[in-house]
C-alpha atoms as a PDB file:
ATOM      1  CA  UNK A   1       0.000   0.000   0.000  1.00  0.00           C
ATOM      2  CA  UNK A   2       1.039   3.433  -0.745  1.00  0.00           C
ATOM      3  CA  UNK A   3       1.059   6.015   1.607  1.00  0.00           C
ATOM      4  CA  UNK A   4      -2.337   7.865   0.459  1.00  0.00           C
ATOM      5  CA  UNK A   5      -3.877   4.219   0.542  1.00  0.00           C
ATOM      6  CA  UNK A   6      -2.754   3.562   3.819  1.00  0.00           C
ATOM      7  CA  UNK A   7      -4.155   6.868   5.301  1.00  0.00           C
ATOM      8  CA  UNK A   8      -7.338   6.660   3.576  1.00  0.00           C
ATOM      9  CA  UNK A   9      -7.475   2.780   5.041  1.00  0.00           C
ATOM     10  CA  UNK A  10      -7.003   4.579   8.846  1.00  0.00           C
ATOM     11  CA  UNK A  11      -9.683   6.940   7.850  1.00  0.00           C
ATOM     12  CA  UNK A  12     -11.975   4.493   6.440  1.00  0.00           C
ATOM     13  CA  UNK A  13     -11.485   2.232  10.013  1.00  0.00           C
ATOM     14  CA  UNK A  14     -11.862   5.200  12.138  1.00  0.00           C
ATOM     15  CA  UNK A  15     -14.691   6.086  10.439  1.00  0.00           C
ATOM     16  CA  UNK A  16     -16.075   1.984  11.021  1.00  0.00           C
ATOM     17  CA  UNK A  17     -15.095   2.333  14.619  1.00  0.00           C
ATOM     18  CA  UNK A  18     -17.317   5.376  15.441  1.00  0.00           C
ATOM     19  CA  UNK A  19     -20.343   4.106  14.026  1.00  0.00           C
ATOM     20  CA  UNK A  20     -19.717   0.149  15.990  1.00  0.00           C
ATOM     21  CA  UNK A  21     -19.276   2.479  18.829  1.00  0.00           C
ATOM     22  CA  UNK A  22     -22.875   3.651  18.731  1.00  0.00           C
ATOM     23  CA  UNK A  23     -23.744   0.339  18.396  1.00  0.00           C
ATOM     24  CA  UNK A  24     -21.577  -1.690  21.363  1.00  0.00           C
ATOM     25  CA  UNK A  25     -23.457  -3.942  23.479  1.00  0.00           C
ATOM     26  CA  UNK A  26     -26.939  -3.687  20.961  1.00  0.00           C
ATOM     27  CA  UNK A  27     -28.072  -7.194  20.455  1.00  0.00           C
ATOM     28  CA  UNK A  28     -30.978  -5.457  18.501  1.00  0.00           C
ATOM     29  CA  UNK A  29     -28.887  -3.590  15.656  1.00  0.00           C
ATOM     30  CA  UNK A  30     -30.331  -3.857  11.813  1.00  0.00           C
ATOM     31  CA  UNK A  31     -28.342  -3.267   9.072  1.00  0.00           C
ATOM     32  CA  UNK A  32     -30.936  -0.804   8.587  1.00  0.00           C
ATOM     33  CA  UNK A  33     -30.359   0.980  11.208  1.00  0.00           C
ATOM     34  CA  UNK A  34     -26.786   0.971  10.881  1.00  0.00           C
ATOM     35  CA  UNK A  35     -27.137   1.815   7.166  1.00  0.00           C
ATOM     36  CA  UNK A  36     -29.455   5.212   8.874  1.00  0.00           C
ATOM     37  CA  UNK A  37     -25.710   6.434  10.959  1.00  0.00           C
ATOM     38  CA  UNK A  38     -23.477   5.676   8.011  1.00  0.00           C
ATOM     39  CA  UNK A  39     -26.036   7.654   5.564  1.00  0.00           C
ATOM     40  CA  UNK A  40     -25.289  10.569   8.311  1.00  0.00           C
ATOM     41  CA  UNK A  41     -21.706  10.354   8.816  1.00  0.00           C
ATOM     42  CA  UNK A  42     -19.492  13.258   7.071  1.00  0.00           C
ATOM     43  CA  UNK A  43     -17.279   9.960   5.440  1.00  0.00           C
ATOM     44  CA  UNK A  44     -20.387   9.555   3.107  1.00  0.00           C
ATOM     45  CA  UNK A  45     -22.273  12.306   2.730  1.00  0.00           C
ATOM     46  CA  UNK A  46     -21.084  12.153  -0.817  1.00  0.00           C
ATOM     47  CA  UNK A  47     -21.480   8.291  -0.958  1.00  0.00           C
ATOM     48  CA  UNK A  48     -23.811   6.438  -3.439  1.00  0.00           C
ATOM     49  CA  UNK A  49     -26.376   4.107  -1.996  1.00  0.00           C
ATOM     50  CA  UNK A  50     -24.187   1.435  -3.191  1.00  0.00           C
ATOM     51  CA  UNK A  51     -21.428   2.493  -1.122  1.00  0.00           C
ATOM     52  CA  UNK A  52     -23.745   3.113   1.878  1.00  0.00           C
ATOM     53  CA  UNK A  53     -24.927  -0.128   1.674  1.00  0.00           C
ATOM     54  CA  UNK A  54     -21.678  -1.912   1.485  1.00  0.00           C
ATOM     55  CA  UNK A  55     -20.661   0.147   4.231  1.00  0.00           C
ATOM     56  CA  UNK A  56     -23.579  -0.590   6.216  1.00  0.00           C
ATOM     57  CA  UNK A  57     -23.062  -4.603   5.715  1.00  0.00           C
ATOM     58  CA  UNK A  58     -19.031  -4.375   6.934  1.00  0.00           C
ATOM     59  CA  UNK A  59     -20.078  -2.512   9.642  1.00  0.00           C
ATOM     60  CA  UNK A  60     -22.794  -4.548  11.031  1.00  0.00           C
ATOM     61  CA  UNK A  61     -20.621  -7.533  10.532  1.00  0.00           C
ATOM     62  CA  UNK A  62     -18.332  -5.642  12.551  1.00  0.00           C
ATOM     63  CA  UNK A  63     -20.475  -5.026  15.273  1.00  0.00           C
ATOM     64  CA  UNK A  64     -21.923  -8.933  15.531  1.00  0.00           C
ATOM     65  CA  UNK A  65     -18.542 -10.308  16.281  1.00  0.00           C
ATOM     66  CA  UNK A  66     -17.959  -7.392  18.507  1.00  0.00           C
ATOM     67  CA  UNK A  67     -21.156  -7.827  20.277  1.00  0.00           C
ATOM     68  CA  UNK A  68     -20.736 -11.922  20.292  1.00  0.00           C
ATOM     69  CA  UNK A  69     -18.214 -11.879  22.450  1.00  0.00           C
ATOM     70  CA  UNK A  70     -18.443 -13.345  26.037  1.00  0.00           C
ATOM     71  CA  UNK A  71     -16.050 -14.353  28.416  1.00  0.00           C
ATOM     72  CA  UNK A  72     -15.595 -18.346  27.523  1.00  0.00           C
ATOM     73  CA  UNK A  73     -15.227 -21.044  29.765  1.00  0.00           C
ATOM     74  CA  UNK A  74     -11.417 -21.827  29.319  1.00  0.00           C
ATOM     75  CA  UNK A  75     -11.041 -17.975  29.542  1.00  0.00           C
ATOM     76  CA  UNK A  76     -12.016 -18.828  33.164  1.00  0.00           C
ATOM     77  CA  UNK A  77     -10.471 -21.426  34.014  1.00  0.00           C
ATOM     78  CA  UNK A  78      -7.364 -20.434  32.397  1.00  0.00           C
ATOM     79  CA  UNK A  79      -7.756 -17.023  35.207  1.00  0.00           C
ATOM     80  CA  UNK A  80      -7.751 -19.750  37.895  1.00  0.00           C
ATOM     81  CA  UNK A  81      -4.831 -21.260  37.090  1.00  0.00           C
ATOM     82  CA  UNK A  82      -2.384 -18.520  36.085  1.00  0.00           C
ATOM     83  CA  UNK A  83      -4.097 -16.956  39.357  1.00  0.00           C
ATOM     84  CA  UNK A  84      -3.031 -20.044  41.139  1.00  0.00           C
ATOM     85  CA  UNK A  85       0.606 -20.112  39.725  1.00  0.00           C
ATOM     86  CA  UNK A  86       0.699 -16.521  40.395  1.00  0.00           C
ATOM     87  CA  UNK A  87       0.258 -17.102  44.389  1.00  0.00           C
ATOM     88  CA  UNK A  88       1.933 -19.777  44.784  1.00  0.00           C
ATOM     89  CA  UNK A  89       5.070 -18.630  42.167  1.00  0.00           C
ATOM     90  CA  UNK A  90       6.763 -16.696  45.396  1.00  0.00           C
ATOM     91  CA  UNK A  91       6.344 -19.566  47.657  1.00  0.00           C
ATOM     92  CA  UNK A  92       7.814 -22.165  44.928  1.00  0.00           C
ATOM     93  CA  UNK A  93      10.571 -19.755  44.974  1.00  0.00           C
ATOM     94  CA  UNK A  94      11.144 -19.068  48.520  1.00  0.00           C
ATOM     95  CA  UNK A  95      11.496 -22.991  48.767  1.00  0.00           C
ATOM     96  CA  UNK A  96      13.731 -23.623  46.099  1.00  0.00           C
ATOM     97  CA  UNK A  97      16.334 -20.685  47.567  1.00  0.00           C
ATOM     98  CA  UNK A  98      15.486 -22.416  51.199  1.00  0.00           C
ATOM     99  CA  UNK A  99      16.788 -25.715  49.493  1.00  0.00           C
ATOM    100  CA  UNK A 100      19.696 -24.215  47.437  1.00  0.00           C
ATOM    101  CA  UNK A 101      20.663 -22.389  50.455  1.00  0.00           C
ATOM    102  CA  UNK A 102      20.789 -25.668  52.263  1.00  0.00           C
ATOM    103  CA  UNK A 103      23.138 -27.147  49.783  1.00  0.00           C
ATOM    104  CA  UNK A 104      25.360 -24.224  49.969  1.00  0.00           C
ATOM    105  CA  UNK A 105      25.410 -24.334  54.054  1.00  0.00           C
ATOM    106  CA  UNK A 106      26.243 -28.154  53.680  1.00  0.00           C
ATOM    107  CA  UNK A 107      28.828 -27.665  51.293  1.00  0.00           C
ATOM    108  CA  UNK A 108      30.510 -24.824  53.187  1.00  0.00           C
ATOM    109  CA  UNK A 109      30.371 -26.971  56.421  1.00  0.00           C
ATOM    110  CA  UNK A 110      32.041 -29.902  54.345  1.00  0.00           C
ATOM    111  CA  UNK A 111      34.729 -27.178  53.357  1.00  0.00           C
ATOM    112  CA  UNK A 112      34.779 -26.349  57.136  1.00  0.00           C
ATOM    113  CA  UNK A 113      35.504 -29.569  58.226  1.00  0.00           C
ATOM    114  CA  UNK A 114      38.357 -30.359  55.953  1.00  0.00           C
ATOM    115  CA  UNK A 115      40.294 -26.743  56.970  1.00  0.00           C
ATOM    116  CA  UNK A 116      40.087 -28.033  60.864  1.00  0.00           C
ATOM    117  CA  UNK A 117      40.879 -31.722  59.921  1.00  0.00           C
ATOM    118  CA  UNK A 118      44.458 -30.405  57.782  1.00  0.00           C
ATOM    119  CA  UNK A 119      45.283 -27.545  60.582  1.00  0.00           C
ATOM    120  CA  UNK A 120      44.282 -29.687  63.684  1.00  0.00           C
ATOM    121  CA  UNK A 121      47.402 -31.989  63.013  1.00  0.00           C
ATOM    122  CA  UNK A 122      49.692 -29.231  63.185  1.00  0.00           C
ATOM    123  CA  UNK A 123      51.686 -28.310  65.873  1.00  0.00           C
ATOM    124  CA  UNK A 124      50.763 -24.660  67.910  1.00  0.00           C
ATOM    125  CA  UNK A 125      47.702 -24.481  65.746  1.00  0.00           C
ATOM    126  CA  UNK A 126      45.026 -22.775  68.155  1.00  0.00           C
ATOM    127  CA  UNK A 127      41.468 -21.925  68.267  1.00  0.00           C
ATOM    128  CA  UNK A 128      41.853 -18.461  67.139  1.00  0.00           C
ATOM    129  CA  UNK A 129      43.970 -19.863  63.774  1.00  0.00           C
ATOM    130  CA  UNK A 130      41.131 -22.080  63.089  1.00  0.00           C
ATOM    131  CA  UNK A 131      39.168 -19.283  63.117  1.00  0.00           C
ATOM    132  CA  UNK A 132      41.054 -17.224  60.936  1.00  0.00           C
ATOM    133  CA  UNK A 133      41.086 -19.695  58.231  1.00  0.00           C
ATOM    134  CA  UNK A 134      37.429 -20.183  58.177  1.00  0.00           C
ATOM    135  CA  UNK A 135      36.703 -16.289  57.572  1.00  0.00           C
ATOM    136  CA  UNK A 136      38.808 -16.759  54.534  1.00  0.00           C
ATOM    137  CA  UNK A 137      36.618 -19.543  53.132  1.00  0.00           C
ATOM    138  CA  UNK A 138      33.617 -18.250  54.634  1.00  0.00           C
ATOM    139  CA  UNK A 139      30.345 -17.393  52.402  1.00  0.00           C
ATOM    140  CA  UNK A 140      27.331 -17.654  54.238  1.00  0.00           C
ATOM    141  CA  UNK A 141      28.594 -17.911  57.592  1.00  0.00           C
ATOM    142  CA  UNK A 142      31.333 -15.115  57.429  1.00  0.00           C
ATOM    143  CA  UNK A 143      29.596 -12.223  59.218  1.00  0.00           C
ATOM    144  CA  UNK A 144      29.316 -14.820  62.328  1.00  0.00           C
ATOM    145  CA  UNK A 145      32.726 -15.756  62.329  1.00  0.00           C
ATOM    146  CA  UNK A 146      34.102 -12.552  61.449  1.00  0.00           C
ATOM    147  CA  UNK A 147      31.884 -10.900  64.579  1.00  0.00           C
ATOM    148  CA  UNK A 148      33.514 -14.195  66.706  1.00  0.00           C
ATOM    149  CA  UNK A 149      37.058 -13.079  65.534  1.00  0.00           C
ATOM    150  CA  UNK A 150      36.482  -9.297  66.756  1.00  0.00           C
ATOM    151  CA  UNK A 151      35.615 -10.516  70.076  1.00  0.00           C
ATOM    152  CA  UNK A 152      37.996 -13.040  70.717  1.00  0.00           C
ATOM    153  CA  UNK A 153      40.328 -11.364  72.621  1.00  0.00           C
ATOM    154  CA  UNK A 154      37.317  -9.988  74.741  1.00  0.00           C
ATOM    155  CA  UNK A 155      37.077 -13.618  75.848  1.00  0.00           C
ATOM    156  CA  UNK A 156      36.587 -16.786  73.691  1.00  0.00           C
ATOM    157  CA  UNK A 157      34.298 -18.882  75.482  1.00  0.00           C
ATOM    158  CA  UNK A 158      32.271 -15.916  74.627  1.00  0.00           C
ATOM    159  CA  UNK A 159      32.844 -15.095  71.847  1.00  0.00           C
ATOM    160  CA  UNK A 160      32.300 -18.683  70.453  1.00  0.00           C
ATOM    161  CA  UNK A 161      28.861 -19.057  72.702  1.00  0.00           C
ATOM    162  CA  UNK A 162      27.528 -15.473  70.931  1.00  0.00           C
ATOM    163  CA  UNK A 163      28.829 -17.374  67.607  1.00  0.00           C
ATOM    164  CA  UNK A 164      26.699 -20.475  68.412  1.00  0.00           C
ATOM    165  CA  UNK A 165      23.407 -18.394  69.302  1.00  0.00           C
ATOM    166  CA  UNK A 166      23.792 -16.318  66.229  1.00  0.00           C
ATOM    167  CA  UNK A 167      24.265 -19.655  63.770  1.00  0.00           C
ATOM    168  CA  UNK A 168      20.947 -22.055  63.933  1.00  0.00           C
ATOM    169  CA  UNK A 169      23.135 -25.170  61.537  1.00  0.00           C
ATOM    170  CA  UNK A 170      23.452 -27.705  63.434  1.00  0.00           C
ATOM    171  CA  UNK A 171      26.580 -29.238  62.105  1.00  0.00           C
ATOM    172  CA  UNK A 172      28.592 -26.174  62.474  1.00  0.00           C
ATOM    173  CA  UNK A 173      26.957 -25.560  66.000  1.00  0.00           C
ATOM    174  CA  UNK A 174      29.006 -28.685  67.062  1.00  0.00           C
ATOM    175  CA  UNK A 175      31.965 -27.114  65.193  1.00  0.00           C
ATOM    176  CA  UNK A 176      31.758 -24.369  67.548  1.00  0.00           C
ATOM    177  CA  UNK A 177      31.128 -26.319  70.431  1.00  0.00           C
ATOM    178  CA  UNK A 178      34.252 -28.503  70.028  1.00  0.00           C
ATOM    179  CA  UNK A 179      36.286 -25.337  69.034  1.00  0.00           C
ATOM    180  CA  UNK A 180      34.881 -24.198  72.846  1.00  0.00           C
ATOM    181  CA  UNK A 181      36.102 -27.644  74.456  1.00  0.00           C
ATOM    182  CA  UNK A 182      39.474 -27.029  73.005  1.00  0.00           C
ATOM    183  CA  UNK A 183      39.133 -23.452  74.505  1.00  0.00           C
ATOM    184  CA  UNK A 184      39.287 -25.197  78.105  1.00  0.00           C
ATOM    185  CA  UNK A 185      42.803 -26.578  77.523  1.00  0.00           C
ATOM    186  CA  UNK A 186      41.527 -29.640  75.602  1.00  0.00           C
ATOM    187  CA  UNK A 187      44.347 -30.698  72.768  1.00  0.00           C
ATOM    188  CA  UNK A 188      42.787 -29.411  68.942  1.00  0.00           C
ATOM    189  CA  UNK A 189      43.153 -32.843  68.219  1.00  0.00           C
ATOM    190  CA  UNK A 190      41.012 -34.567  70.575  1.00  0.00           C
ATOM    191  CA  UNK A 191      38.084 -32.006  70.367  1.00  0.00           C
ATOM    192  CA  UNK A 192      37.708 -32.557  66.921  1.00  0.00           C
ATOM    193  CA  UNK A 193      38.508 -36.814  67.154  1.00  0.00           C
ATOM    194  CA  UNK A 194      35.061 -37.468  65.735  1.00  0.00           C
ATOM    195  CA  UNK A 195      35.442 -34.845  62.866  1.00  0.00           C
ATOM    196  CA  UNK A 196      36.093 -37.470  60.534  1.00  0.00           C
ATOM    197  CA  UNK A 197      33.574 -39.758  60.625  1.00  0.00           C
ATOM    198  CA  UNK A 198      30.991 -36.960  60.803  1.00  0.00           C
ATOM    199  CA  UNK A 199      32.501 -35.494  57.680  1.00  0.00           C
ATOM    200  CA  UNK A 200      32.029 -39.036  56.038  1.00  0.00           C
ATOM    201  CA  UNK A 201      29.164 -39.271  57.048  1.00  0.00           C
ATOM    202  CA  UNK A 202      27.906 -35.950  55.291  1.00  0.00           C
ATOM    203  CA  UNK A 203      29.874 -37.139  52.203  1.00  0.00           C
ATOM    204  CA  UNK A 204      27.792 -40.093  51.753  1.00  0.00           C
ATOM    205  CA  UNK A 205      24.844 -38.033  52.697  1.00  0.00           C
ATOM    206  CA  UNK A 206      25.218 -36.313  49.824  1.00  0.00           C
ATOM    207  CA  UNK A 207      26.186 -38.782  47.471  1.00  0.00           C
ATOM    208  CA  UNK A 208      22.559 -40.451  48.145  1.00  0.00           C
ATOM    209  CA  UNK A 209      21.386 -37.153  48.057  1.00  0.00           C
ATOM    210  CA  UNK A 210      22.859 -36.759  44.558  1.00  0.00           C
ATOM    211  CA  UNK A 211      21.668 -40.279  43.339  1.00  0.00           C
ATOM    212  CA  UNK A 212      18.389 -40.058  44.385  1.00  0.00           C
ATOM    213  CA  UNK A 213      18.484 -36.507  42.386  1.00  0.00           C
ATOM    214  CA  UNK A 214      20.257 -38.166  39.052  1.00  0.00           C
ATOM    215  CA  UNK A 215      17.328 -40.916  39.291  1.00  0.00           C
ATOM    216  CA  UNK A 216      14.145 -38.741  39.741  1.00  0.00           C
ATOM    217  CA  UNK A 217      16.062 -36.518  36.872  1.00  0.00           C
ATOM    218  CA  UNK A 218      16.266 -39.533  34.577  1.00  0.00           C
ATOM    219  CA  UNK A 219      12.295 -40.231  35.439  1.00  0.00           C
ATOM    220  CA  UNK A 220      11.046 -37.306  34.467  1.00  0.00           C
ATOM    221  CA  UNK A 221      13.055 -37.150  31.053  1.00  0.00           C
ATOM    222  CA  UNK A 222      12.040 -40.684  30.279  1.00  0.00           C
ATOM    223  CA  UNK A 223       8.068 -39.296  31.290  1.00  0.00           C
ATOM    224  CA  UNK A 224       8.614 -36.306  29.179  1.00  0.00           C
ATOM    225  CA  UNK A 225      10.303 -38.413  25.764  1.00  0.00           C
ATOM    226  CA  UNK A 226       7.286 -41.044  26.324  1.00  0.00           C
ATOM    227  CA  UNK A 227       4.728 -38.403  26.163  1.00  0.00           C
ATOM    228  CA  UNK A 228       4.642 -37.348  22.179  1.00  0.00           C
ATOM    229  CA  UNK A 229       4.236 -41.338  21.486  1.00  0.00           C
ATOM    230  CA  UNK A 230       1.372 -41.465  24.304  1.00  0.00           C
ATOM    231  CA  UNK A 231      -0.617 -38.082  22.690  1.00  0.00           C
ATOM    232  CA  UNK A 232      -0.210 -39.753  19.416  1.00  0.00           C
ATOM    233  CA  UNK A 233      -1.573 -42.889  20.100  1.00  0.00           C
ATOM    234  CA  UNK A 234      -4.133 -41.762  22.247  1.00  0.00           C
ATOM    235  CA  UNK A 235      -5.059 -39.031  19.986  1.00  0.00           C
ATOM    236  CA  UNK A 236      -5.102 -41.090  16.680  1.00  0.00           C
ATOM    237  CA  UNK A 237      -6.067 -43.997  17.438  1.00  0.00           C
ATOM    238  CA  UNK A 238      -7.846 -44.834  20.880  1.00  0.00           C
ATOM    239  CA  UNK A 239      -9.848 -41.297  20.627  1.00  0.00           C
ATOM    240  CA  UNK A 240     -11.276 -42.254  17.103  1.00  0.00           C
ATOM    241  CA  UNK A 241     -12.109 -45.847  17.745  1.00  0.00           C
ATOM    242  CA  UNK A 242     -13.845 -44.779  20.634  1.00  0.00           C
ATOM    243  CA  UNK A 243     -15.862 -41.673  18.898  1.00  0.00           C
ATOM    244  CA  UNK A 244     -16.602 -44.065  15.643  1.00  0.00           C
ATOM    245  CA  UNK A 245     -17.710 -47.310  18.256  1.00  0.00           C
ATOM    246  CA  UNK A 246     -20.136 -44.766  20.060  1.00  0.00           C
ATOM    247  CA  UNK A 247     -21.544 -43.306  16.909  1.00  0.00           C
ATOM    248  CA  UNK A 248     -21.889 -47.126  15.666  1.00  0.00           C
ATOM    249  CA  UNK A 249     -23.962 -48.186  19.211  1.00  0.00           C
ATOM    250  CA  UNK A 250     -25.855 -44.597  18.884  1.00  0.00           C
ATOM    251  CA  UNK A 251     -26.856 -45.377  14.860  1.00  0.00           C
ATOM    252  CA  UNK A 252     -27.594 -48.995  15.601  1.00  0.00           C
ATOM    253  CA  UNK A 253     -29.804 -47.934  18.839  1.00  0.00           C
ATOM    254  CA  UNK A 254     -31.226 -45.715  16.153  1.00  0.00           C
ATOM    255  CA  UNK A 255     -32.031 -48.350  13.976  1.00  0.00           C
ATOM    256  CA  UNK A 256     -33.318 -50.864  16.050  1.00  0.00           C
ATOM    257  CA  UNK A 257     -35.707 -48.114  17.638  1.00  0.00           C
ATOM    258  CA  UNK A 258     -37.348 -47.050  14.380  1.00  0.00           C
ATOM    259  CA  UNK A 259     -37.713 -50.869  13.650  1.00  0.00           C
ATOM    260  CA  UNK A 260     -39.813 -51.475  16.868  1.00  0.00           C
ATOM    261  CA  UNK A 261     -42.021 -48.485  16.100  1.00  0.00           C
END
């Protein structure tokens, strides 16, 4: 379209759009009466009755499919559910960062755990080392250690029990607790003798954890390459056999009634 057509097609629709206008929500509408507002519309005043009345027929199309609209029932239920997934979008989120962020505490624990079990065989290594090398690994928990560091000198039994109420993890609340038995003149390497085990014990934790992951992954992908072969079937074949068996049983019925009678 060239330009002039173009602006006469916007004139001509602007023109249709006034007139459906006077006519929204009329259930009643003629093309009669339609054919009386286009007859008085500046657009036409020079029209033919031909062109009137071709007017008048677009535009009371027009206004039937504008005035046949209703709010469906999928429209509905379709509200529901992206209402639904709406509300309950934040909470699915909230968990998901609750269970990442329980990942991340587990793995930084793990890394924890493996700091103390290199540094706890070496000689003159204290509590207050320990520390130190934990802030530099730190992610989530490095604001409580850092704050444990500051008041250290203050006192450390202190220091490490304000650590342990500000830090709700259980695993690294027993950290703390056997960094506070090695406070009382314990040896590093006895307060921490069952550091191992608890450390292989969160290993294979995990490794479960990830297994039962990997399998429940591998479900799912198996579910979701199954389902195009499922629609298909059930959608070509099963559907139609089951539409042409009850149209069969409905004609027969039919059949056998108008015999009787």
């Amino acid at each position: 379209m060239t330009e002039t057509d173009l602006q006469d097609a916007m004139e001509l629709t602007e023109q249709d759009n006034t007139v459906i206008d006077q006519f929204r929500g009329n259930l009643d509408a003629t093309v009669e009466q339609v054919r009386i507002v286009v007859a008085r519309t500046d657009y036409f005043e020079e029209g033919t009755d031909a062109e009137i009345d071709a007017a008048a027929e677009r535009i009371f199309d027009k206004i039937q499919i504008v005035n046949s609209e209703y709010l469906k029932w999928f429209e509905v239920l379709l509200s529901f559910v992206f209402a639904i997934i709406g509300y309950m979008a934040p909470i699915a989120l909230l968990m998901f960062q609750a269970k990442m962020r329980q990942i991340e505490m587990e793995d930084e624990v793990m890394q924890f755990q493996t700091i103390i079990l290199m540094l706890m065989r070496i000689e003159r290594v204290n509590v207050e080392m320990i520390l130190e090398w934990l802030e530099r690994y730190a992610n989530i928990f490095k604001d409580p250690i850092s704050k444990c560091l500051n008041n250290y000198e203050a006192g450390a039994w202190e220091a490490l029990e304000a650590m342990k109420e500000e830090i709700s993890y259980m695993p690294l609340v027993r950290i703390v607790e056997s960094m506070q038995a090695a406070v009382e003149k314990i040896p590093i390497k006895d307060a921490f003798d069952e550091l191992e085990s608890e450390r292989d014990y969160y290993q294979e934790k995990r490794k479960e954890s990830n297994d039962r992951l990997i399998k429940r992954k591998g479900m799912i992908g198996k579910a979701i390459g199954f389902a195009p072969m499922v629609c298909m079937f059930v959608g070509y074949l099963i559907i139609p056999l089951v539409f042409i068996g009850l149209t069969s049983m409905s004609s027969s019925f039919a059949t056998m009634t108008s015999q009787t009678v």
